[in-house]
C-alpha atoms as a PDB file:
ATOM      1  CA  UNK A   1     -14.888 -17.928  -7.401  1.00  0.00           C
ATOM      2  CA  UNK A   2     -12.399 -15.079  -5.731  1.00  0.00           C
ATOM      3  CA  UNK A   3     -13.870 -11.882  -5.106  1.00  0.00           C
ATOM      4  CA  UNK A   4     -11.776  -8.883  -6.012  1.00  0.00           C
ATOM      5  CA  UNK A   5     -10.782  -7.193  -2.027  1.00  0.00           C
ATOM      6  CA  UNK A   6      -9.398  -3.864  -1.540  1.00  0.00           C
ATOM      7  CA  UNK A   7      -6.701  -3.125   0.692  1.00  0.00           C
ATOM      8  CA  UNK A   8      -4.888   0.053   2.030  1.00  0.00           C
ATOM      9  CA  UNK A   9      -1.622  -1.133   1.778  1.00  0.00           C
ATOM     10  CA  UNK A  10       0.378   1.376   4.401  1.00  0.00           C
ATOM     11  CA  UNK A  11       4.471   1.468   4.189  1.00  0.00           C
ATOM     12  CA  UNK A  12       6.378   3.743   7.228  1.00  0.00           C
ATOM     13  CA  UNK A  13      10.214   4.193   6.787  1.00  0.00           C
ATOM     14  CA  UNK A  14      12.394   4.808   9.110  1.00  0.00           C
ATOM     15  CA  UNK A  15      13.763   8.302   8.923  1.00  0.00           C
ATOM     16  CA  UNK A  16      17.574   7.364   8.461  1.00  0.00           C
ATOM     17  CA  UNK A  17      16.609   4.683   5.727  1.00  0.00           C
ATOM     18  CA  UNK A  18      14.075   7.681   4.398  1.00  0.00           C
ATOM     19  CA  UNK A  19      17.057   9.979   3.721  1.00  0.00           C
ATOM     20  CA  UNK A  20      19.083   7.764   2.110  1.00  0.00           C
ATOM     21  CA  UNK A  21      15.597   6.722  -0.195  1.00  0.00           C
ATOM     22  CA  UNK A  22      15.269  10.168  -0.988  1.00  0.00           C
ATOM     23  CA  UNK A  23      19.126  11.324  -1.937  1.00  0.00           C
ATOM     24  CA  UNK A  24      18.546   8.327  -4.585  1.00  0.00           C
ATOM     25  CA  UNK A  25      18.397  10.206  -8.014  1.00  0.00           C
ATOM     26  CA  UNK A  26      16.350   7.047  -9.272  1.00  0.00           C
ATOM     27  CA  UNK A  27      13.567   7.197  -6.055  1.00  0.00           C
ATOM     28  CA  UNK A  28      11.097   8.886  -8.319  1.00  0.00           C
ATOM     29  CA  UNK A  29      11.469   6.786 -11.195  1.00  0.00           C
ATOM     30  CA  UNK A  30      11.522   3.785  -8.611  1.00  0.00           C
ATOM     31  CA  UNK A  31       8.539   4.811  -7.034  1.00  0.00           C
ATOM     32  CA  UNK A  32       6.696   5.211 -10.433  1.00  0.00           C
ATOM     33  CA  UNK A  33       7.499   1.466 -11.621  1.00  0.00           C
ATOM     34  CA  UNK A  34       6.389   0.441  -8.522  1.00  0.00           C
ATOM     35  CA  UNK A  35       3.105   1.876  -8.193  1.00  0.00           C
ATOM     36  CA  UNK A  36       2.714   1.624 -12.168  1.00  0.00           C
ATOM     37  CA  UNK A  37       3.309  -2.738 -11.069  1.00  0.00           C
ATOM     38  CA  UNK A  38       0.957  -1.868  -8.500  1.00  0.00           C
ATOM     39  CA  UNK A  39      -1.605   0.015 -10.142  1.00  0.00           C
ATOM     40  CA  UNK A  40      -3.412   1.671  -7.240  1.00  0.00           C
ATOM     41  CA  UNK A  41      -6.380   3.087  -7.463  1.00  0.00           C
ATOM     42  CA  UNK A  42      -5.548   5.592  -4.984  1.00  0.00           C
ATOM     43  CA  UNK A  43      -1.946   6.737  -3.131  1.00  0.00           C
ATOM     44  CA  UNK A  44      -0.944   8.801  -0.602  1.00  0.00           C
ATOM     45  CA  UNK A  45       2.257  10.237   0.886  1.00  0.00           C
ATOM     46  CA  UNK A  46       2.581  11.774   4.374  1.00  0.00           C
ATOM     47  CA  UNK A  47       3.769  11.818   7.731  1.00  0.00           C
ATOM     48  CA  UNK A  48       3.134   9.265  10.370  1.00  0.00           C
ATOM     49  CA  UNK A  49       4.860   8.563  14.087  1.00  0.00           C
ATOM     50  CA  UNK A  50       7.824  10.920  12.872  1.00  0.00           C
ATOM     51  CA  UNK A  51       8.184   8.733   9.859  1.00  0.00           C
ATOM     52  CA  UNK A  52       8.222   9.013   6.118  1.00  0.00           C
ATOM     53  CA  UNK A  53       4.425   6.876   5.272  1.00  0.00           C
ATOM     54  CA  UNK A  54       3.136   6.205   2.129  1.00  0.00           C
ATOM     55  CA  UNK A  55      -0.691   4.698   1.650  1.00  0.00           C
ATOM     56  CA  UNK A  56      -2.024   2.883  -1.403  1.00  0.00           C
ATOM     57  CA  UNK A  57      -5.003   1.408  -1.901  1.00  0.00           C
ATOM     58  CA  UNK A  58      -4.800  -1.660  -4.492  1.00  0.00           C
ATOM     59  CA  UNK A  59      -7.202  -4.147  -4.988  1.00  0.00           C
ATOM     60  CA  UNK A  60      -6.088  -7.710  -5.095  1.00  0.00           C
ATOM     61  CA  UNK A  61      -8.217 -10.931  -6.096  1.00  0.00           C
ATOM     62  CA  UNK A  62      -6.311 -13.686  -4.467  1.00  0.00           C
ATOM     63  CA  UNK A  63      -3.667 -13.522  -1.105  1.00  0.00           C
ATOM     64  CA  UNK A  64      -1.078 -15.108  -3.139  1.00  0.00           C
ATOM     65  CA  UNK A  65      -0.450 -11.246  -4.949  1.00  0.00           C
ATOM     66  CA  UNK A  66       0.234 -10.081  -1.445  1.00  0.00           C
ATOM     67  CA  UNK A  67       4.541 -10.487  -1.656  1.00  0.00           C
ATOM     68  CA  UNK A  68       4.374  -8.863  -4.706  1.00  0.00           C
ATOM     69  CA  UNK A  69       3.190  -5.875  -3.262  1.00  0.00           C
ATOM     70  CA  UNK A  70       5.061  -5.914   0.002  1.00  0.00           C
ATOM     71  CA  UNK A  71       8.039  -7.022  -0.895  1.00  0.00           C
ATOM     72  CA  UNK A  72       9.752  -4.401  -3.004  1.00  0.00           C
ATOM     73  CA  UNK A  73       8.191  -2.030  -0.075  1.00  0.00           C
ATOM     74  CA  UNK A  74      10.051  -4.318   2.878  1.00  0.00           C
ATOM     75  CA  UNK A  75      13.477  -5.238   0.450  1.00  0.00           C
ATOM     76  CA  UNK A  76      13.801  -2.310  -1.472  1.00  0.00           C
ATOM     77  CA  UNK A  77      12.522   0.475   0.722  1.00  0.00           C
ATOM     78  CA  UNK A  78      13.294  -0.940   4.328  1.00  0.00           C
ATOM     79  CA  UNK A  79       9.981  -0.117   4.994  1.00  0.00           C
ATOM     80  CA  UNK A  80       7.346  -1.462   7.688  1.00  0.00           C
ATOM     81  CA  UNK A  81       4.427  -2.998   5.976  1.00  0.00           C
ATOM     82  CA  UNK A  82       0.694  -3.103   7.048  1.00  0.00           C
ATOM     83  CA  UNK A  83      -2.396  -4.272   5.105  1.00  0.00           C
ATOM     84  CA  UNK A  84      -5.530  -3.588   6.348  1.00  0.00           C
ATOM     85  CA  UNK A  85      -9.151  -4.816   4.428  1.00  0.00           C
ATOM     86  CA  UNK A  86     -11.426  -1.697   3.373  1.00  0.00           C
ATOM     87  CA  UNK A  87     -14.695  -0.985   1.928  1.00  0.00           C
ATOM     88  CA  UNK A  88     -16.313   2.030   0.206  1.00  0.00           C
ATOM     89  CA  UNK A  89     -19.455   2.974   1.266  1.00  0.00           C
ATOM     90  CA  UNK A  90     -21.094   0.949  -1.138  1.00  0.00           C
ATOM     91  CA  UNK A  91     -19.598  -2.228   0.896  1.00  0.00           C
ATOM     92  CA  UNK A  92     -20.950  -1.339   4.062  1.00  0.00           C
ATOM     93  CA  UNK A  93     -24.473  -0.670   3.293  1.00  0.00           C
ATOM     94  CA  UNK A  94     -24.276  -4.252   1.765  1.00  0.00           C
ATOM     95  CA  UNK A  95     -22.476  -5.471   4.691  1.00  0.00           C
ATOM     96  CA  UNK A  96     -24.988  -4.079   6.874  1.00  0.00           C
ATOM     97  CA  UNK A  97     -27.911  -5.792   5.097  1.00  0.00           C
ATOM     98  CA  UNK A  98     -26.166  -9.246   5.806  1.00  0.00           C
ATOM     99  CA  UNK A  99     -26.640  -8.270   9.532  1.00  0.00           C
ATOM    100  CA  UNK A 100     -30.284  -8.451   9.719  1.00  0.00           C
END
């Protein structure tokens, strides 16, 4: 049985391929099919290290879904792509009943 895990999927562009993302008349609508592929339950957009960063937290039931989140982010965005396991608080109180 796979158990649903949710990730903060975090994507930092480069400033000079940042520009040229945002001059793109179709970023927005880009960015929308994305995230709509994506379905997040959360997203953020800031500044990180200088760089353009944007933050999305997407839950994903099996590690074989993980290129088809990163990918368009690495090919289509030039970005640098992290994924880092998260809980809510809900998680850690059970995970902290597992520790005895």
């Amino acid at each position: 049985m796979n158990k649903i895990m949710r990730f903060l999927v975090r994507a930092q562009i480069p400033t000079e391929v940042g520009n040229k993302m945002i001059k793109n008349p179709k970023f927005m609508q880009n960015l929308e099919e994305y995230m709509k592929k994506v379905n997040p339950e959360a997203s953020y957009f800031f500044e990180a290290g200088g760089d353009r960063t944007f933050a999305f937290i997407v839950n994903i039931d099996s590690v074989d879904m993980i290129p088809s989140i990163a990918e368009p982010l690495f090919q289509d965005i030039g970005a640098k792509v992290e994924f880092h396991p998260v809980m809510v608080f809900e998680d850690l109180k059970k995970a902290m009943g597992h520790l005895g």
